[in-house]
Protein backbone atom coordinates (compact mmCIF):
# COMPACT_ATOMS: atom_id res chain seq x y z
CA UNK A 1 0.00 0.00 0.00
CA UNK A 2 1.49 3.49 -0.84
CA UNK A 3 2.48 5.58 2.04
CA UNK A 4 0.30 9.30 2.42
CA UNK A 5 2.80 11.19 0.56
CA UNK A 6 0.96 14.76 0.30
CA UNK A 7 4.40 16.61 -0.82
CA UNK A 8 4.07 18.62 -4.12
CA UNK A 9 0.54 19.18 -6.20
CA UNK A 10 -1.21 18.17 -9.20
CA UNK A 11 1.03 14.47 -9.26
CA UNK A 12 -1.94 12.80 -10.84
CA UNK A 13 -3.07 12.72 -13.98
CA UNK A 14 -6.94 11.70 -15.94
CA UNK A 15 -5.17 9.09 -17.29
CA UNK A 16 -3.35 7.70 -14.77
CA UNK A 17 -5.92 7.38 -12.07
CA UNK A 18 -7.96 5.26 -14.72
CA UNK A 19 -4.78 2.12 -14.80
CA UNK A 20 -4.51 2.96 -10.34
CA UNK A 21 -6.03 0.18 -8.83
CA UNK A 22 -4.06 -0.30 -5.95
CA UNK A 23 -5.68 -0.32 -2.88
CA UNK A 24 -4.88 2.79 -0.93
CA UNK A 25 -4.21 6.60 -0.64
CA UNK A 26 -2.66 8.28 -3.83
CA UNK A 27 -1.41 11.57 -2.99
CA UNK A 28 -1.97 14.31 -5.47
CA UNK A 29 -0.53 16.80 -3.89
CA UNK A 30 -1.73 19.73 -1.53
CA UNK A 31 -3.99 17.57 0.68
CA UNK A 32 -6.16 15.54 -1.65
CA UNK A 33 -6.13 11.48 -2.37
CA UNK A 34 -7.35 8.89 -4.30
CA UNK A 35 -9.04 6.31 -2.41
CA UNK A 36 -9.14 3.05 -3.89
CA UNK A 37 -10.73 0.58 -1.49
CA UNK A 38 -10.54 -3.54 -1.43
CA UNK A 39 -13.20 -3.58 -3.68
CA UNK A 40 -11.50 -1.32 -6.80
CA UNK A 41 -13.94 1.71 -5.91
CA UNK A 42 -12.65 5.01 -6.05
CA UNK A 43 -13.13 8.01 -4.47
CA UNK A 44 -11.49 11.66 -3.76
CA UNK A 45 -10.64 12.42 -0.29
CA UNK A 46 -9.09 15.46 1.48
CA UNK A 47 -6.82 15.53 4.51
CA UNK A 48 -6.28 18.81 5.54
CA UNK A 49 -5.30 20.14 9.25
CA UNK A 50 -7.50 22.95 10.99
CA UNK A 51 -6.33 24.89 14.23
CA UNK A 52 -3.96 22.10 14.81
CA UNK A 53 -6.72 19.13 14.46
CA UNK A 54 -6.33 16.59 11.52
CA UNK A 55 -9.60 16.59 9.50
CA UNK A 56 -10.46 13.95 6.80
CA UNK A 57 -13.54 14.50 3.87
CA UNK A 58 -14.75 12.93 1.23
CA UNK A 59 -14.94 14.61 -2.05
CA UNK A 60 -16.85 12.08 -3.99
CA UNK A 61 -16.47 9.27 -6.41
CA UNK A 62 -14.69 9.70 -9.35
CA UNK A 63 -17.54 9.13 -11.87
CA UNK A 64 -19.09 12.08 -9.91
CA UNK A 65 -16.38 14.26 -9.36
CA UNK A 66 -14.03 15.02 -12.16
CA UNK A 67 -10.13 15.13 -11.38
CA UNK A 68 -10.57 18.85 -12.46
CA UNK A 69 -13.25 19.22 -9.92
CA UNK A 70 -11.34 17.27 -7.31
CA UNK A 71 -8.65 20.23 -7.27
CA UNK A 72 -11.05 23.16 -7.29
CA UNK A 73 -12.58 21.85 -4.50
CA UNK A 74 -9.49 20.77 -2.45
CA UNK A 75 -7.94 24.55 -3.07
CA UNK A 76 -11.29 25.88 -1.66
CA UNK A 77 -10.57 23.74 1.27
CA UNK A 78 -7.28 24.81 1.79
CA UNK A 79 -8.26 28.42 1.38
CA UNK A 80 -10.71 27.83 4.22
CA UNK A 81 -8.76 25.90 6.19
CA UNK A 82 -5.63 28.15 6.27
CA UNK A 83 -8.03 31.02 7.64
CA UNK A 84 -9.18 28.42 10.68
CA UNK A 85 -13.01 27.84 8.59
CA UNK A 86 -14.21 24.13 8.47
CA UNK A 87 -15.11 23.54 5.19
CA UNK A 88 -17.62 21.13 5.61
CA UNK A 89 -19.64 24.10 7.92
CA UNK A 90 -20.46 25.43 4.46
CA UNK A 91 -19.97 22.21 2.12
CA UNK A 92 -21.91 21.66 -0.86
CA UNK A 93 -21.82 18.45 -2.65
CA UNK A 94 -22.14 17.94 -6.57
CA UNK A 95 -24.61 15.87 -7.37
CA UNK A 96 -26.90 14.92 -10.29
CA UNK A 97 -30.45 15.70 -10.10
CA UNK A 98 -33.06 14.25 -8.06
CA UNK A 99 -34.49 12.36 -11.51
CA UNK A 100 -31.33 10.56 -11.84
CA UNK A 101 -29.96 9.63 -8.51
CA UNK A 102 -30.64 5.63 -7.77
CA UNK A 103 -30.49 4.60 -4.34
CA UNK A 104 -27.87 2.70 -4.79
CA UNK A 105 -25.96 6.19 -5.47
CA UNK A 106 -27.62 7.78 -2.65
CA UNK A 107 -26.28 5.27 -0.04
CA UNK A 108 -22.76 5.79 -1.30
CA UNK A 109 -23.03 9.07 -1.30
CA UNK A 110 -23.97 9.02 2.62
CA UNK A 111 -21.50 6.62 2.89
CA UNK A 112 -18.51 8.80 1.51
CA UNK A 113 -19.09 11.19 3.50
CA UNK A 114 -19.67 9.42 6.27
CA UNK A 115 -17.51 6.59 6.61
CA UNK A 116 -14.31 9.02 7.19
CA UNK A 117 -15.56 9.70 10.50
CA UNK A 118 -15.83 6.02 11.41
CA UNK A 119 -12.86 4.80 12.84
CA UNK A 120 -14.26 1.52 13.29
CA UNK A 121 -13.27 -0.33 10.22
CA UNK A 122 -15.46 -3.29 11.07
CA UNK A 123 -18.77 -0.53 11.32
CA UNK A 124 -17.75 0.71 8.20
CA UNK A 125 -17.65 -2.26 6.19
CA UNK A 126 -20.58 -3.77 8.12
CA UNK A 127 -22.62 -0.55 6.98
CA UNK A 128 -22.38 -0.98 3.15
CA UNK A 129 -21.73 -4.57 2.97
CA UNK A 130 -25.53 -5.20 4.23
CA UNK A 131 -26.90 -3.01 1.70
CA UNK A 132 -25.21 -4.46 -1.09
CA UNK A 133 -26.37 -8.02 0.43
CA UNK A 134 -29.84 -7.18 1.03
CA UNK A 135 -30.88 -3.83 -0.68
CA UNK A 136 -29.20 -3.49 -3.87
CA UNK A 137 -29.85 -6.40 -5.98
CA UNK A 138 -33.81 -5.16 -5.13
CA UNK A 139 -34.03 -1.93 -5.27
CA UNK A 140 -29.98 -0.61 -5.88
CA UNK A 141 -31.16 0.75 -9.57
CA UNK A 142 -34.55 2.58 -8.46
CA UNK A 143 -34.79 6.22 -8.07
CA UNK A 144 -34.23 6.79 -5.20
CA UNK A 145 -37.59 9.33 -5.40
CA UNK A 146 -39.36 6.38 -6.00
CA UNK A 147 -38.75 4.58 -3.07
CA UNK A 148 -41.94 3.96 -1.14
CA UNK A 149 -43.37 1.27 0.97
CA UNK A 150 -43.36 -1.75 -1.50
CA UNK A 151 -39.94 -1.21 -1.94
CA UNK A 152 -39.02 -1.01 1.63
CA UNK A 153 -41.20 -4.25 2.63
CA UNK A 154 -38.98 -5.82 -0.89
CA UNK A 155 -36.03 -5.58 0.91
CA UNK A 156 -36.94 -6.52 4.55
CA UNK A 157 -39.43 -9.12 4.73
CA UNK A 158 -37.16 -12.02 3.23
CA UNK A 159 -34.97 -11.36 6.02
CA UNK A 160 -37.15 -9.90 8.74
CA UNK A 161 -38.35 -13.93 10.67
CA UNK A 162 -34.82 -15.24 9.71
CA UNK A 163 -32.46 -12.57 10.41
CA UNK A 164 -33.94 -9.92 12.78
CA UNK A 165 -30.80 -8.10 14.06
CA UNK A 166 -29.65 -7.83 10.52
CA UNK A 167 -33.05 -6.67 9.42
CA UNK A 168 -33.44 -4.04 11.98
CA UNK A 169 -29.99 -2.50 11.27
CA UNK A 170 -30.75 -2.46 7.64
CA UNK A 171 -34.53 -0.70 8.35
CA UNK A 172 -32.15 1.88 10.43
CA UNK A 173 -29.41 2.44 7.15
CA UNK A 174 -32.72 2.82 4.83
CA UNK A 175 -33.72 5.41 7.11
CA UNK A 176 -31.03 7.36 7.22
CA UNK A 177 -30.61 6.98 3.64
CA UNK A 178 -33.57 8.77 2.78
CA UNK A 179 -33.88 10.91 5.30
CA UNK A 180 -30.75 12.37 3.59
CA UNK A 181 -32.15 12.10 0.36
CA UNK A 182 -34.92 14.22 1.38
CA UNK A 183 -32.68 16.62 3.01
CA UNK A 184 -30.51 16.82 0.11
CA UNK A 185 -33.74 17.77 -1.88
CA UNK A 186 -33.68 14.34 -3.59
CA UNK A 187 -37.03 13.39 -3.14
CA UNK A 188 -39.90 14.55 -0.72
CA UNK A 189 -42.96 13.51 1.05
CA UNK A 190 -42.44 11.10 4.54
CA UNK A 191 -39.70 8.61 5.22
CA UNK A 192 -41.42 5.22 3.66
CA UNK A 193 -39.46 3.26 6.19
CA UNK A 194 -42.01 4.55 9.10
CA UNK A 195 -44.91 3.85 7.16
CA UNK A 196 -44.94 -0.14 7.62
CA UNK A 197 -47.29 -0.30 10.96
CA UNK A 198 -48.71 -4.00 10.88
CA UNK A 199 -47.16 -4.72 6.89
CA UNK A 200 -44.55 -7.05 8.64
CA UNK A 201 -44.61 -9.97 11.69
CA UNK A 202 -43.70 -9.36 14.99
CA UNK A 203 -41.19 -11.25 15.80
CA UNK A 204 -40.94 -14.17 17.66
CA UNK A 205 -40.37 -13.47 21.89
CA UNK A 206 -37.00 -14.43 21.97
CA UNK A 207 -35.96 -11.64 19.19
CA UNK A 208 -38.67 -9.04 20.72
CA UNK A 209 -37.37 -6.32 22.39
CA UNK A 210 -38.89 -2.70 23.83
CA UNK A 211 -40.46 -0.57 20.96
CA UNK A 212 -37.77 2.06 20.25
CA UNK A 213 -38.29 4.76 18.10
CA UNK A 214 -35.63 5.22 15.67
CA UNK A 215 -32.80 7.27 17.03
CA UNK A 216 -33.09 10.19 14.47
CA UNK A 217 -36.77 10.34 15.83
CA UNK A 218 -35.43 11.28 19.27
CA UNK A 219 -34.74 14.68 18.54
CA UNK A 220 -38.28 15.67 17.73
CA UNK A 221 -40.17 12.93 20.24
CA UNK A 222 -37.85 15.53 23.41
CA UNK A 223 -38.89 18.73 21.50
CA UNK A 224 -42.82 17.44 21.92
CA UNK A 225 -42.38 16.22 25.37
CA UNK A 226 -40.61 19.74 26.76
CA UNK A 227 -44.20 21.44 24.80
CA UNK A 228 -46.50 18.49 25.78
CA UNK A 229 -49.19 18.87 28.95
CA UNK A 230 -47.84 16.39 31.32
CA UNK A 231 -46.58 17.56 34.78
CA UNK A 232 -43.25 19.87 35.03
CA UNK A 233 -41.77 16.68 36.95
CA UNK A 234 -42.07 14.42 34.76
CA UNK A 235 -41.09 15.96 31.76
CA UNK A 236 -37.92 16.42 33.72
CA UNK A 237 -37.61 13.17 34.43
CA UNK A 238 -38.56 11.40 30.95
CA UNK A 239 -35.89 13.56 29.55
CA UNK A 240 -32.79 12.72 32.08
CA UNK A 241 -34.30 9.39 31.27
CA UNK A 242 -33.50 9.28 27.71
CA UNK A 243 -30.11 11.26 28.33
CA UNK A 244 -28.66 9.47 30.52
CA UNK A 245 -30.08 5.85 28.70
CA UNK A 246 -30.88 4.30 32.01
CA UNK A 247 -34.07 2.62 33.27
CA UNK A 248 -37.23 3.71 34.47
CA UNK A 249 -36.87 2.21 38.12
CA UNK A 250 -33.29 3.81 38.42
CA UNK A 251 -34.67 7.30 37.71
CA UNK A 252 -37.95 6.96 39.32
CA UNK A 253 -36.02 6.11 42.48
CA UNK A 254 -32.99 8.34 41.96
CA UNK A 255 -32.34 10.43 45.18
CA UNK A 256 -29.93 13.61 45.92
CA UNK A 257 -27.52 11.79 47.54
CA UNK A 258 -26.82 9.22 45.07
CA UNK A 259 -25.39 12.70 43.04
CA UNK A 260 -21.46 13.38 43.05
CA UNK A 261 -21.54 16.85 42.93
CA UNK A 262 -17.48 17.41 42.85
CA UNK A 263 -17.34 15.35 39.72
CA UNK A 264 -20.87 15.63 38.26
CA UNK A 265 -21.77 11.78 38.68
CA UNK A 266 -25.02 10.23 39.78
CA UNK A 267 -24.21 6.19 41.16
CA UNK A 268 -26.86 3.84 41.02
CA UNK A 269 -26.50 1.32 43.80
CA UNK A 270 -26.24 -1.92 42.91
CA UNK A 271 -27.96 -3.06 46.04
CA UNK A 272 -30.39 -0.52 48.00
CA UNK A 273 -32.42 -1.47 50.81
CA UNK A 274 -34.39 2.31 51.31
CA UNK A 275 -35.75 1.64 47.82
CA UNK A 276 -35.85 -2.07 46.87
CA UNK A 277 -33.77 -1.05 43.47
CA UNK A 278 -30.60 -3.23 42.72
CA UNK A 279 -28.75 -3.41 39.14
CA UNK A 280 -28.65 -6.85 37.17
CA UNK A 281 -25.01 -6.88 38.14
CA UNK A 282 -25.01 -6.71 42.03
CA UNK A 283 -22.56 -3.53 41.11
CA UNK A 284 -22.79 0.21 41.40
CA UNK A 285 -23.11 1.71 37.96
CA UNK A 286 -21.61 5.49 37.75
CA UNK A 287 -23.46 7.42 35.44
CA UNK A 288 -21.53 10.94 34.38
CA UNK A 289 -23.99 13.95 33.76
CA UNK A 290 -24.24 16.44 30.74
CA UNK A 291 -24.86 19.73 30.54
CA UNK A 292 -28.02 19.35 30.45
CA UNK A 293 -28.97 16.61 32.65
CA UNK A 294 -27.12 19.28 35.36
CA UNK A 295 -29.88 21.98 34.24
CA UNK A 296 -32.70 19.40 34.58
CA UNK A 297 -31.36 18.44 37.83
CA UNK A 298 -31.20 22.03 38.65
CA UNK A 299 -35.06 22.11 37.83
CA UNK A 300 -36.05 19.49 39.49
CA UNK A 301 -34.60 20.97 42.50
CA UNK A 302 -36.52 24.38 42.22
CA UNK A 303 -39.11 24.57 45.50
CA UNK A 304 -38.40 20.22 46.43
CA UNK A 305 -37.84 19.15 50.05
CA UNK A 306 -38.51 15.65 49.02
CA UNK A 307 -35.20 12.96 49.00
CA UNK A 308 -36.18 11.61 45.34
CA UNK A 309 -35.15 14.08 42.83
CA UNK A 310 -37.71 12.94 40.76
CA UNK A 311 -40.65 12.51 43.05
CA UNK A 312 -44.56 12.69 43.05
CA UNK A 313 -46.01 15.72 43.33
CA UNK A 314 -48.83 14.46 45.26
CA UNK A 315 -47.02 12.47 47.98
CA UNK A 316 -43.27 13.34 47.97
CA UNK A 317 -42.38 9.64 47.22
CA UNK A 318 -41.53 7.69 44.54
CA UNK A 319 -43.08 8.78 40.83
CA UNK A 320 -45.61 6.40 39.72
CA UNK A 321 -44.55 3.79 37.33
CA UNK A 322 -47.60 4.72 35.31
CA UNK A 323 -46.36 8.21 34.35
CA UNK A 324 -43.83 8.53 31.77
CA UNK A 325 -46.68 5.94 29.68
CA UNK A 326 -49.28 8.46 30.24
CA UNK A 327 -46.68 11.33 29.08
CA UNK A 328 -45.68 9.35 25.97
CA UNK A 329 -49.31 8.40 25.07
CA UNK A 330 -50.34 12.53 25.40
CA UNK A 331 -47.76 13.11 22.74
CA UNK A 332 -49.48 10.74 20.07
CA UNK A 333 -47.08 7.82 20.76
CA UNK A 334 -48.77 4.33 21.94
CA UNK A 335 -46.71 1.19 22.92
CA UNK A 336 -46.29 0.16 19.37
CA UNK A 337 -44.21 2.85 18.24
CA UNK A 338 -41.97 2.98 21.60
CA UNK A 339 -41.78 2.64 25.32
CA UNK A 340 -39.46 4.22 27.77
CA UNK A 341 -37.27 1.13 28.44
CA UNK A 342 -36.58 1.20 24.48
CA UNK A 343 -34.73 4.36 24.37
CA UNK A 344 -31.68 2.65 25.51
CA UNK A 345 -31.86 0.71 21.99
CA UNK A 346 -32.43 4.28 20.43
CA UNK A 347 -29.05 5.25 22.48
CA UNK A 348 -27.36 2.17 21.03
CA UNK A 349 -28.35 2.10 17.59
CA UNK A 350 -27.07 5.72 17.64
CA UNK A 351 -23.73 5.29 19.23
CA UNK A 352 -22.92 2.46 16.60
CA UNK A 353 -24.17 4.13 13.44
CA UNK A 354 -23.34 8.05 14.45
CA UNK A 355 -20.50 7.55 16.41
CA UNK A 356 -17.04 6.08 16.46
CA UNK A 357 -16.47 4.96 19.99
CA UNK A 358 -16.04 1.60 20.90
CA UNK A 359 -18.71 -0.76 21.46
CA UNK A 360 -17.55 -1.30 25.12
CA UNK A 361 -17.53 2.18 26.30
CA UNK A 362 -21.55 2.04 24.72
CA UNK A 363 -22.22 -1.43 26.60
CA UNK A 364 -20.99 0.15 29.82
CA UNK A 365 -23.18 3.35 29.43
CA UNK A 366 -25.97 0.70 29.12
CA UNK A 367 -24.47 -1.18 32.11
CA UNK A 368 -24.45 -4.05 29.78
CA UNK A 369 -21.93 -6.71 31.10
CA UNK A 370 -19.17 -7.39 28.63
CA UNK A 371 -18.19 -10.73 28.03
CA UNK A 372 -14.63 -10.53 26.87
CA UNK A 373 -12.47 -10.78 29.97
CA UNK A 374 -10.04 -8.22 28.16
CA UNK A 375 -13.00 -5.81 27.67
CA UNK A 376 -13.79 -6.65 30.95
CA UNK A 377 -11.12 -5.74 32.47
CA UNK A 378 -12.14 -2.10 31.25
CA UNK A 379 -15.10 -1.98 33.53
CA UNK A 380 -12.99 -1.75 36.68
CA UNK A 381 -11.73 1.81 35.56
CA UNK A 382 -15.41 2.07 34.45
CA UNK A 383 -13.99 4.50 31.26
CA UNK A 384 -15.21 7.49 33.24
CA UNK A 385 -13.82 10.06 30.51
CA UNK A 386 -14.64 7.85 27.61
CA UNK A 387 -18.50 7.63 28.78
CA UNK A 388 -18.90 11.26 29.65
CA UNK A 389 -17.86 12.58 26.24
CA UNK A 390 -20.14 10.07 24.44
CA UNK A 391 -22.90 10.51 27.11
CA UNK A 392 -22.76 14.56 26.07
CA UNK A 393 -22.23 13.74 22.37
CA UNK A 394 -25.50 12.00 22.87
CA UNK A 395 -27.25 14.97 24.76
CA UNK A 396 -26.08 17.35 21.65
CA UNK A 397 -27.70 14.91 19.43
CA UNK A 398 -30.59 14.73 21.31
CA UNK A 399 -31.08 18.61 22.11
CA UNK A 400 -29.84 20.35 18.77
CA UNK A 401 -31.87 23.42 19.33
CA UNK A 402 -29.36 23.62 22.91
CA UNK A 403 -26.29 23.85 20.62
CA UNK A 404 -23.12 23.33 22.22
CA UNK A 405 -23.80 25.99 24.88
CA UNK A 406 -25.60 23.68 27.04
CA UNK A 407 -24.75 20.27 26.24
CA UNK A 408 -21.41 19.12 25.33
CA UNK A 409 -17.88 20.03 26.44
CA UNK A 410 -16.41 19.50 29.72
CA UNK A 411 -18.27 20.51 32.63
CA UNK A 412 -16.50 23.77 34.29
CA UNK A 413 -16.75 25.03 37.45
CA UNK A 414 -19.82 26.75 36.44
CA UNK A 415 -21.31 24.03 35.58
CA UNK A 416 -20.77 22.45 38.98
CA UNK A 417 -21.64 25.02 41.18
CA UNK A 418 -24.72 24.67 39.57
CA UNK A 419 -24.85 21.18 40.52
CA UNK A 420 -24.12 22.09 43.89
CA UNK A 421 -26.86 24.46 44.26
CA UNK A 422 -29.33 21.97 43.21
């Protein structure tokens, strides 16, 4: 494989990068690269480095993106990039016109640009691989404007009694898929894969899990609930719920003192005789707070004497389990389309396909137990710094409108003297 060379400009040539076909990077010079991957496709990517951070993007495939274009673009990049401007902040991608794109195209397209912030090669090949198993040969050549239910239930309902892992994952990539398609002003009208209701079997027990609304649904489902009728309280509490990607026992019970206030954690006890609550492992599980999970809990403190943080209004005690059901149902939601317990798989589903930190440090914000005695060995440092940046990556995801401001970051001293006044 050739080495990164990025030293001198314009070393490639139209003719030239038709007879490459080595798998690797092939500097042209000035920051940009031919990709050619394990599978002879090729693609134009940029490496450039901005306020001291390396940055990687994806310019396109070649059949897209001309070696002509390839340059323009990668000098507007370095323009931007010498004056400290991201150039993806204000990125426009070439592409051909909503008539002509297949889906097939589509999916690479949010693949290219995509897969260079995956640093888990196994994700990334996992990601297209079951598309060009399962989705392509049906449906690879349709526009992707076209797309609509029948196509959708084409793809999944071969695989959706056999293989119903693989078939959910591949629902989620379809999703996304269009969802970008529609942002991209490739086709319009609502997402066909959330138009299936009853069209396929439930599966059988052993695969069943919670209803979980898909993770790019999350966003809106918290901007309801914050508007929605149901009581102050409880809105708090459904929403550190979903944050934090913990049960509905742990936060029903959750007291003050279980809060770290020094180091903005909140321990669940693995054993607790006041409230009857243990985890499935016998062990604490340390939970590191947001931004905004510290503003909730700052809320929730506002005019309470009680010793849950998240109590009944009515009684001071324990919140009834009844109540974040009655929340979700006010909001147009019913038990089919999700439950509280199923935000956890939201959580998941986005931490593999949005994010590229390892599956462990996602198990252990689940308080999943992991296996693999190595991995294992991970849980006795618990990955306190790992979890708390993916546990506020989550919170930006969840809380765009918050920005940055209020979600992400490490917490400052600010930030936990407000904890401390709560």
């Amino acid at each position: 494989m050739r080495s990164r060379n990025s030293q001198g400009i314009h070393r490639l040539s139209a003719a030239a990068i038709k007879h490459i076909s080595e798998p690797g990077w092939h500097g042209d010079g000035g920051g940009l690269f031919l990709e050619v991957d394990r599978n002879g496709r090729k693609r134009w990517a940029m490496r450039l480095t901005i306020n001291g951070k390396r940055r990687d993007f994806g310019l396109g495939p070649i059949h897209k993106v001309s070696l002509a274009e390839a340059r323009e673009r990668a000098a507007e990049y370095r323009s931007k990039a010498h004056r400290g401007i991201d150039p993806r902040a204000n990125r426009r991608v070439v592409a051909p016109s909503p008539a002509s794109l297949t889906f097939q195209e589509a999916a690479y397209q949010v693949y290219d640009q995509r897969r260079l912030e995956w640093r888990n090669g196994k994700h990334v090949e996992q990601w297209i691989n079951s598309l060009s198993d399962y989705a392509f040969p049906l449906i690879g050549s349709t526009p992707v404007n076209e797309i609509a239910t029948p196509e959708i239930l084409q793809v999944l309902a071969p695989i959706w009694g056999s293989k119903p892992e693989t078939a959910r994952r591949v629902k989620q990539r379809l999703a996304t898929i269009l969802d970008w398609a529609r942002a991209a002003g490739h086709r319009s009208g609502d997402n066909p894969t959330r138009l299936l209701n009853d069209a396929l079997p439930k599966h059988s027990r052993a695969d069943r899990h919670h209803p979980a609304l898909p993770y790019v649904e999350v966003p809106d489902f918290i901007a309801k609930l914050r508007s929605g009728n149901a009581e102050s309280i409880t809105k708090l509490a459904f929403e550190f719920l979903i944050l934090t990607a913990t049960r509905t026992a742990d936060v029903r019970s959750a007291r003050w003192d279980e809060l770290d206030r020094n180091v903005a954690t909140w321990t669940i006890p693995g054993q607790d005789a006041a409230t009857g609550r243990r985890m499935k492992s016998g062990r604490d599980h340390v939970v590191p707070l947001s931004r905004r999970c510290v503003g909730i809990l700052a809320k929730a403190k506002v005019g309470s004497a009680s010793e849950f943080i998240f109590p009944d209004t009515h009684t001071g005690h324990i919140m009834p389990e009844n109540r974040f059901l009655v929340a979700r149902d006010g909001l147009g939601y019913d038990k089919g389309t999700c439950t509280p317990h199923g935000f956890r798989s939201s959580f998941r589903d986005w931490a593999a396909e949005e994010t590229t930190f390892p599956p462990e440090v996602a198990e252990m914000a689940l308080a999943h137990a992991i296996k693999n005695k190595v991995e294992a060995a991970y849980r006795r440092g618990h990955l306190l710094a790992k979890r708390r940046e993916l546990m506020a990556a989550w919170a930006e995801f969840c809380t765009p409108a918050m920005k940055c401001s209020s979600c992400v970051g490490p917490l400052e001293e600010a930030d936990l003297k407000r904890l401390h006044s709560s």
